[in-house]
PDB file of N, CA and C in Angstrom:
ATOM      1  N   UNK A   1     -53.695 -37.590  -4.510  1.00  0.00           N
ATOM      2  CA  UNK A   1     -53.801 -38.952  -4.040  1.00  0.00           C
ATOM      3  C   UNK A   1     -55.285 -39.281  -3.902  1.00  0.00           C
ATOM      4  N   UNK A   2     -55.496 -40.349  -4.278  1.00  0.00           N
ATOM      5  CA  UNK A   2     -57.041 -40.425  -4.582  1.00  0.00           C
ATOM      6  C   UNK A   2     -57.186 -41.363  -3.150  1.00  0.00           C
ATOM      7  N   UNK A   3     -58.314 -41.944  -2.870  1.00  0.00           N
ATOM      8  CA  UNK A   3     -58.618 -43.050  -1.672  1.00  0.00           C
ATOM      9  C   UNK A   3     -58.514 -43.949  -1.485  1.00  0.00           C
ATOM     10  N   UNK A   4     -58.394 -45.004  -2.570  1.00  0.00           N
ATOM     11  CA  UNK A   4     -57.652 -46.122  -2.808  1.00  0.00           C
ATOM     12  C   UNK A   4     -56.089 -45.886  -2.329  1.00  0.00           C
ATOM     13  N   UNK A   5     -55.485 -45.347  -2.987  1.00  0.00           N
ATOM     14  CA  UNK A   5     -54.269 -44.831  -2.739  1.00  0.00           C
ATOM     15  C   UNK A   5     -53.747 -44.932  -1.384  1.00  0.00           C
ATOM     16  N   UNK A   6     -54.750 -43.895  -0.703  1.00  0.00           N
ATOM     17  CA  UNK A   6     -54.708 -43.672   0.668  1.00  0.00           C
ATOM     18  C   UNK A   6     -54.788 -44.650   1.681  1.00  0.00           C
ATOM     19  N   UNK A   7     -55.840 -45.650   1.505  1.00  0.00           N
ATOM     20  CA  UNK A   7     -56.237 -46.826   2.203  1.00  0.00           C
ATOM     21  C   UNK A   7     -55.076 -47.969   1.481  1.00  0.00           C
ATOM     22  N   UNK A   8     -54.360 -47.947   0.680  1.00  0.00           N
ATOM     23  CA  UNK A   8     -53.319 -48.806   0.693  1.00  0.00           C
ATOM     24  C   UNK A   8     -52.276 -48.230   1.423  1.00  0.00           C
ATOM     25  N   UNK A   9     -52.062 -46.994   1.450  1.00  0.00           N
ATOM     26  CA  UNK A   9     -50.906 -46.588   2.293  1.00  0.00           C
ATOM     27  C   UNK A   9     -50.419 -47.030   3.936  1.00  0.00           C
ATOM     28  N   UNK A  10     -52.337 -46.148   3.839  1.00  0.00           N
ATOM     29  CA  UNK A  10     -52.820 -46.878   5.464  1.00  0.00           C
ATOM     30  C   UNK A  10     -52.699 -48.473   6.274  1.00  0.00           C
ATOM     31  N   UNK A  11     -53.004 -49.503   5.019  1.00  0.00           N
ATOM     32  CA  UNK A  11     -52.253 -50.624   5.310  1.00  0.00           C
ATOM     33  C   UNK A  11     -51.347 -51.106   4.946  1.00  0.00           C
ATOM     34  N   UNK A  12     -50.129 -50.953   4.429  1.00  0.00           N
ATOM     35  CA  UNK A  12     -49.179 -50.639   4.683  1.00  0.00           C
ATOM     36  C   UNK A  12     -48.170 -50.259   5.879  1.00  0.00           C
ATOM     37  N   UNK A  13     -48.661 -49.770   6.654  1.00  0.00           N
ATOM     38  CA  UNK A  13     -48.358 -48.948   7.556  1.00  0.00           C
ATOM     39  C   UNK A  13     -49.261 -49.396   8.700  1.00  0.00           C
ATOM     40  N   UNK A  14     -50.260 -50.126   9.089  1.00  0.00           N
ATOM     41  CA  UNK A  14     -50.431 -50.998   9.846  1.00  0.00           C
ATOM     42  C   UNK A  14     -49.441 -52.299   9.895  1.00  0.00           C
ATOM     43  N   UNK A  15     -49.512 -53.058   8.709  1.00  0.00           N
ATOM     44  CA  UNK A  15     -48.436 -54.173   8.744  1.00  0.00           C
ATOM     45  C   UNK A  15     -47.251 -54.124   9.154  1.00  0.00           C
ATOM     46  N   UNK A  16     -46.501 -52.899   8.971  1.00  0.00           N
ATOM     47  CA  UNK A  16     -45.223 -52.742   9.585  1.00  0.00           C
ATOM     48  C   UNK A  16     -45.568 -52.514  11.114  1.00  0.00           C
ATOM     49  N   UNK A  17     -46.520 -51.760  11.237  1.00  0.00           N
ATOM     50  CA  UNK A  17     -46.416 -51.344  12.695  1.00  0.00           C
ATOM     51  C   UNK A  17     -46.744 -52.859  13.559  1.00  0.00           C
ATOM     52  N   UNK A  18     -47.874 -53.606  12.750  1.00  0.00           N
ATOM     53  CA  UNK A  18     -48.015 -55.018  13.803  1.00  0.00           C
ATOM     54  C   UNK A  18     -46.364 -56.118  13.467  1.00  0.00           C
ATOM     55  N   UNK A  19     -45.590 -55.633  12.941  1.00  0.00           N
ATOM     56  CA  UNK A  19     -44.789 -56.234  12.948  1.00  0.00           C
ATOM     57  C   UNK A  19     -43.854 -55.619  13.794  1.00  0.00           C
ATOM     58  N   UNK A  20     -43.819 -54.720  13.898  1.00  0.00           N
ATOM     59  CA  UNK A  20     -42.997 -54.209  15.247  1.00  0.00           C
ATOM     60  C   UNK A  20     -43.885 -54.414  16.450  1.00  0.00           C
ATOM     61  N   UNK A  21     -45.192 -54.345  16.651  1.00  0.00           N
ATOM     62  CA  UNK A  21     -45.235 -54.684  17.667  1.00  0.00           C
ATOM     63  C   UNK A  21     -45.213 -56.779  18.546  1.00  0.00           C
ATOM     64  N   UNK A  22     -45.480 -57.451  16.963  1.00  0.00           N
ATOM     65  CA  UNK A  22     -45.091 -58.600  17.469  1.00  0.00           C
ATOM     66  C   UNK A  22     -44.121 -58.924  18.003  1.00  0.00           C
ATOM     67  N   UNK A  23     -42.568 -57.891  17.390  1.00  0.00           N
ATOM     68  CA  UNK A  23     -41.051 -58.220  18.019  1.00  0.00           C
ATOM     69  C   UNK A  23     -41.203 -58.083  19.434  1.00  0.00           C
ATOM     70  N   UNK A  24     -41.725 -56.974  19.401  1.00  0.00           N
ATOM     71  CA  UNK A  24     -41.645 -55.855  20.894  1.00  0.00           C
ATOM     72  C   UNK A  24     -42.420 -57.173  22.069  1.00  0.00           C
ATOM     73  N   UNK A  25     -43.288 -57.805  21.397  1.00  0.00           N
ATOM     74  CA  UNK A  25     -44.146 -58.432  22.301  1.00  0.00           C
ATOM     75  C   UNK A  25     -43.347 -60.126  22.424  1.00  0.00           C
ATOM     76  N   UNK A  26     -42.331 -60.428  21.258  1.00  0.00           N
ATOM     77  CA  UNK A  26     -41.906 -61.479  21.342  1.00  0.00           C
ATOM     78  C   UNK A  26     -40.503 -61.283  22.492  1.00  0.00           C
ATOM     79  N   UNK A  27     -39.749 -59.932  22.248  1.00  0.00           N
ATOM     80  CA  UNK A  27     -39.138 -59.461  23.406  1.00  0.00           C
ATOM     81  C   UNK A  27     -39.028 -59.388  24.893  1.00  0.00           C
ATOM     82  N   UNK A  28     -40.653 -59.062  24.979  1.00  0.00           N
ATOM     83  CA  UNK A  28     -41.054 -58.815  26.019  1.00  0.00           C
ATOM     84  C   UNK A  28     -40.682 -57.163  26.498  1.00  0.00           C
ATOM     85  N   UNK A  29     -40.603 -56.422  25.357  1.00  0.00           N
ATOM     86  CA  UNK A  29     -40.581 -54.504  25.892  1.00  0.00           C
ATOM     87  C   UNK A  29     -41.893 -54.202  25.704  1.00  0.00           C
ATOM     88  N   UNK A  30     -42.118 -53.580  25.994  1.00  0.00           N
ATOM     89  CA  UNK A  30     -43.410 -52.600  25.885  1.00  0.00           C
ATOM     90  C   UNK A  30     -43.753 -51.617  24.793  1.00  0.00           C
ATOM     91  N   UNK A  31     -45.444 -51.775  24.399  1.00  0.00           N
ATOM     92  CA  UNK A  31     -45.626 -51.658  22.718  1.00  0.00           C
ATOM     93  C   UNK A  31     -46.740 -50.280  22.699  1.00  0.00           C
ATOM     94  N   UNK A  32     -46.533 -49.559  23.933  1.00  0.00           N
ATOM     95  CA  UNK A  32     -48.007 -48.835  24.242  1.00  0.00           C
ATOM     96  C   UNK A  32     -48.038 -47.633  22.731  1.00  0.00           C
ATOM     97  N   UNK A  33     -46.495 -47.553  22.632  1.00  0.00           N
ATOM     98  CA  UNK A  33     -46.549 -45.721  21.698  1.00  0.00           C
ATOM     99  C   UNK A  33     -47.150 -47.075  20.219  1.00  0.00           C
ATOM    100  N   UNK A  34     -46.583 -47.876  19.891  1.00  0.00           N
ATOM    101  CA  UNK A  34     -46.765 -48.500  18.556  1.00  0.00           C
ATOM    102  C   UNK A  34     -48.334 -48.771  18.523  1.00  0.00           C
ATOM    103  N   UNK A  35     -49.233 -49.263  19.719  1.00  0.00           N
ATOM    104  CA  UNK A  35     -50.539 -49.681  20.212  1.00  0.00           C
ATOM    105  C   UNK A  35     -51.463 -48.314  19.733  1.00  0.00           C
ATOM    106  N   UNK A  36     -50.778 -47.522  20.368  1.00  0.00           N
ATOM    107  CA  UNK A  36     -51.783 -46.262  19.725  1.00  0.00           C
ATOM    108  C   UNK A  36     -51.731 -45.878  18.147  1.00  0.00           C
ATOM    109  N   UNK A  37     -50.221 -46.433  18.038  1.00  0.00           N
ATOM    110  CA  UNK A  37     -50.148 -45.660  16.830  1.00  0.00           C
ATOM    111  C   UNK A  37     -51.440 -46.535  15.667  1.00  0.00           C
ATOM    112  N   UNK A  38     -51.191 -48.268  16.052  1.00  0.00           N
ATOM    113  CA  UNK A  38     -52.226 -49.088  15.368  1.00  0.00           C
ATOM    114  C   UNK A  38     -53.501 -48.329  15.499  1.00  0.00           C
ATOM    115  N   UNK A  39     -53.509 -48.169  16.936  1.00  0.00           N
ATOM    116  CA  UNK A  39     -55.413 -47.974  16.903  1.00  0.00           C
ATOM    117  C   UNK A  39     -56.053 -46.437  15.972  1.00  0.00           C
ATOM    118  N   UNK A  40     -55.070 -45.632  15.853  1.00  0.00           N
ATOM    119  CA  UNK A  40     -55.398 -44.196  15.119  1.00  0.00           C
ATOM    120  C   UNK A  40     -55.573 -44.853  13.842  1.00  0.00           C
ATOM    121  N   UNK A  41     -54.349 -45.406  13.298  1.00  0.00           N
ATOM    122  CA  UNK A  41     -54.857 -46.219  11.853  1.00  0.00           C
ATOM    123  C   UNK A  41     -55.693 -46.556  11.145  1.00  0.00           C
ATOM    124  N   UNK A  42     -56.071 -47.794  12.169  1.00  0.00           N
ATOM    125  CA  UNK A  42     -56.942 -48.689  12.092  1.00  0.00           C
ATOM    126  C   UNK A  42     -58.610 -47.594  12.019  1.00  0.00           C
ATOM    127  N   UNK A  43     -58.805 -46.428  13.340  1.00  0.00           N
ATOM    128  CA  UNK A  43     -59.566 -45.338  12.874  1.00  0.00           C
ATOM    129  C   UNK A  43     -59.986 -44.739  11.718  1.00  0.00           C
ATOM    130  N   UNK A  44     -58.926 -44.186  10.853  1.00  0.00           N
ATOM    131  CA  UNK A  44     -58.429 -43.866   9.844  1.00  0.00           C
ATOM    132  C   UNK A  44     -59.287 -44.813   8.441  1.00  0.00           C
ATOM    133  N   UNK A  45     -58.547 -46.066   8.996  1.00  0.00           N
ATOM    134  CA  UNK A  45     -58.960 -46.850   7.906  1.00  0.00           C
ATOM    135  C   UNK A  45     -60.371 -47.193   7.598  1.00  0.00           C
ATOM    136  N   UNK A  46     -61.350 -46.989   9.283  1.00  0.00           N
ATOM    137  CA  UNK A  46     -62.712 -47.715   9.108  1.00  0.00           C
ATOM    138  C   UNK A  46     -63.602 -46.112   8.495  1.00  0.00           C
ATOM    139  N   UNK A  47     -62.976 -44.944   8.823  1.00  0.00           N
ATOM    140  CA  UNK A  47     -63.275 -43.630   8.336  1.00  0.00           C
ATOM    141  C   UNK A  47     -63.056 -43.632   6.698  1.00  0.00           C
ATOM    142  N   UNK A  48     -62.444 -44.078   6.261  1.00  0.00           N
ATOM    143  CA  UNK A  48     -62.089 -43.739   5.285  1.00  0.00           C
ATOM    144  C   UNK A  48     -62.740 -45.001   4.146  1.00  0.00           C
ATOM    145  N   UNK A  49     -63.064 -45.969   4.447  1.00  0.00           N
ATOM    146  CA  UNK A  49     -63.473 -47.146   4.038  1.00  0.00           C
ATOM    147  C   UNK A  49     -64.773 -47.263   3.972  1.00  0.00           C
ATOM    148  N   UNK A  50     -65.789 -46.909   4.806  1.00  0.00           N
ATOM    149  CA  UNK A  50     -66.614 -46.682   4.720  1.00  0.00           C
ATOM    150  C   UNK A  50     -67.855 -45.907   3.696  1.00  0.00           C
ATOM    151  N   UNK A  51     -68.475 -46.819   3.347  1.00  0.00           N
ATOM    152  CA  UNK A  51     -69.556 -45.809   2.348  1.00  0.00           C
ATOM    153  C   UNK A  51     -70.542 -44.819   3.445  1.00  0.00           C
ATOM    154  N   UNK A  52     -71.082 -43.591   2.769  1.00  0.00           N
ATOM    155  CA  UNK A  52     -71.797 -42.286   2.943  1.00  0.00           C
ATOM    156  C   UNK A  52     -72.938 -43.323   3.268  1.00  0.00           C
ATOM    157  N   UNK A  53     -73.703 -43.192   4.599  1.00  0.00           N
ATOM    158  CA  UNK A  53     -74.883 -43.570   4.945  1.00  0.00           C
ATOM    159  C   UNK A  53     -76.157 -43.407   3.472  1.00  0.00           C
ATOM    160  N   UNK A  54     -76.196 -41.903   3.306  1.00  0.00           N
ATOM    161  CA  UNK A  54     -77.075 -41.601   1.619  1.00  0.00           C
ATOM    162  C   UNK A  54     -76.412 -42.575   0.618  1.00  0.00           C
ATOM    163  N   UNK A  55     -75.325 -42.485   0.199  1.00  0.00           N
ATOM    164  CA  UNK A  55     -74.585 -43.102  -0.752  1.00  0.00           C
ATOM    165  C   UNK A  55     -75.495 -44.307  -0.654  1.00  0.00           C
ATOM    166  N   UNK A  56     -75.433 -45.164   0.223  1.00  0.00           N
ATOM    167  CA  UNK A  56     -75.963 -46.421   0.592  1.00  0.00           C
ATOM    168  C   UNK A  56     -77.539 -46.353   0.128  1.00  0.00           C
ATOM    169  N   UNK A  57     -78.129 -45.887   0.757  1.00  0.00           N
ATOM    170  CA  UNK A  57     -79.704 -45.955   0.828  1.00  0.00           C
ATOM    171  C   UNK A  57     -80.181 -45.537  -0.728  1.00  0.00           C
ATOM    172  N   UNK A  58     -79.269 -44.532  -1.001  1.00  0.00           N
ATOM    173  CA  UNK A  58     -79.988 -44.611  -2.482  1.00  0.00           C
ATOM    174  C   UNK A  58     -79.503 -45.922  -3.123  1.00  0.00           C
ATOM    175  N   UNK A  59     -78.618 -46.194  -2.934  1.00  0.00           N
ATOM    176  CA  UNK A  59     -78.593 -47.449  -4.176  1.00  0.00           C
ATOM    177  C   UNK A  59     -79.239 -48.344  -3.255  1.00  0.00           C
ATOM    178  N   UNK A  60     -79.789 -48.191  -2.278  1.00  0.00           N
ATOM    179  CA  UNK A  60     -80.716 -49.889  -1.928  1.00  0.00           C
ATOM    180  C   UNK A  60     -82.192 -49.607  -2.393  1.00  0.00           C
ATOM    181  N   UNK A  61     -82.528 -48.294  -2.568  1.00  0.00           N
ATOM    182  CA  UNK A  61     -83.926 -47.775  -2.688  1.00  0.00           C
ATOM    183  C   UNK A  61     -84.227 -48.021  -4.067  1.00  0.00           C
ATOM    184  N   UNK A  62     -83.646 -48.341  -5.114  1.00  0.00           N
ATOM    185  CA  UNK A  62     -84.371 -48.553  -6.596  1.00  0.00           C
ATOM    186  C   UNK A  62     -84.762 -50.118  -6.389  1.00  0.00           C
ATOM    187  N   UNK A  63     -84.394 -50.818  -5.522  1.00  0.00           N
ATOM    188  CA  UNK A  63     -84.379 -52.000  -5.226  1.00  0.00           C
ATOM    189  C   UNK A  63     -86.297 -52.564  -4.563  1.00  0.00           C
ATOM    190  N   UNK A  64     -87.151 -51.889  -4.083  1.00  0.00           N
ATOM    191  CA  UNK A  64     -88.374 -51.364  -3.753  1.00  0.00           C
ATOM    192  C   UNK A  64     -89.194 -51.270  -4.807  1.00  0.00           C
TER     193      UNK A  64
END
């Protein structure tokens, strides 16, 4: 599975989860286990999404 891959999975799997937690919240039950489960995700996703600090700087440095 390459990273693309991965980061579509990953949202994916946010969307369902904010959709369960909108029910839960249109209900009025409580969303704490689904809340975490978003925020690990959402972790996940800014980890994984992210370019390599080096990665970066070299391609801004031919730019000089």
């Amino acid at each position: 599975m390459n990273r693309e891959q991965y980061i579509k999975i990953i949202e994916k799997e946010l969307h369902s989860i904010n959709k369960v937690i909108d029910m839960k919240i249109l209900q009025g039950v409580e969303y704490k286990k689904e809340a975490m489960n978003h925020k690990i995700l959402q972790k996940k996703m800014r980890q994984h999404s992210r370019k390599n600090f080096l990665n970066r700087f070299i391609t801004v440095l031919p730019q000089f």
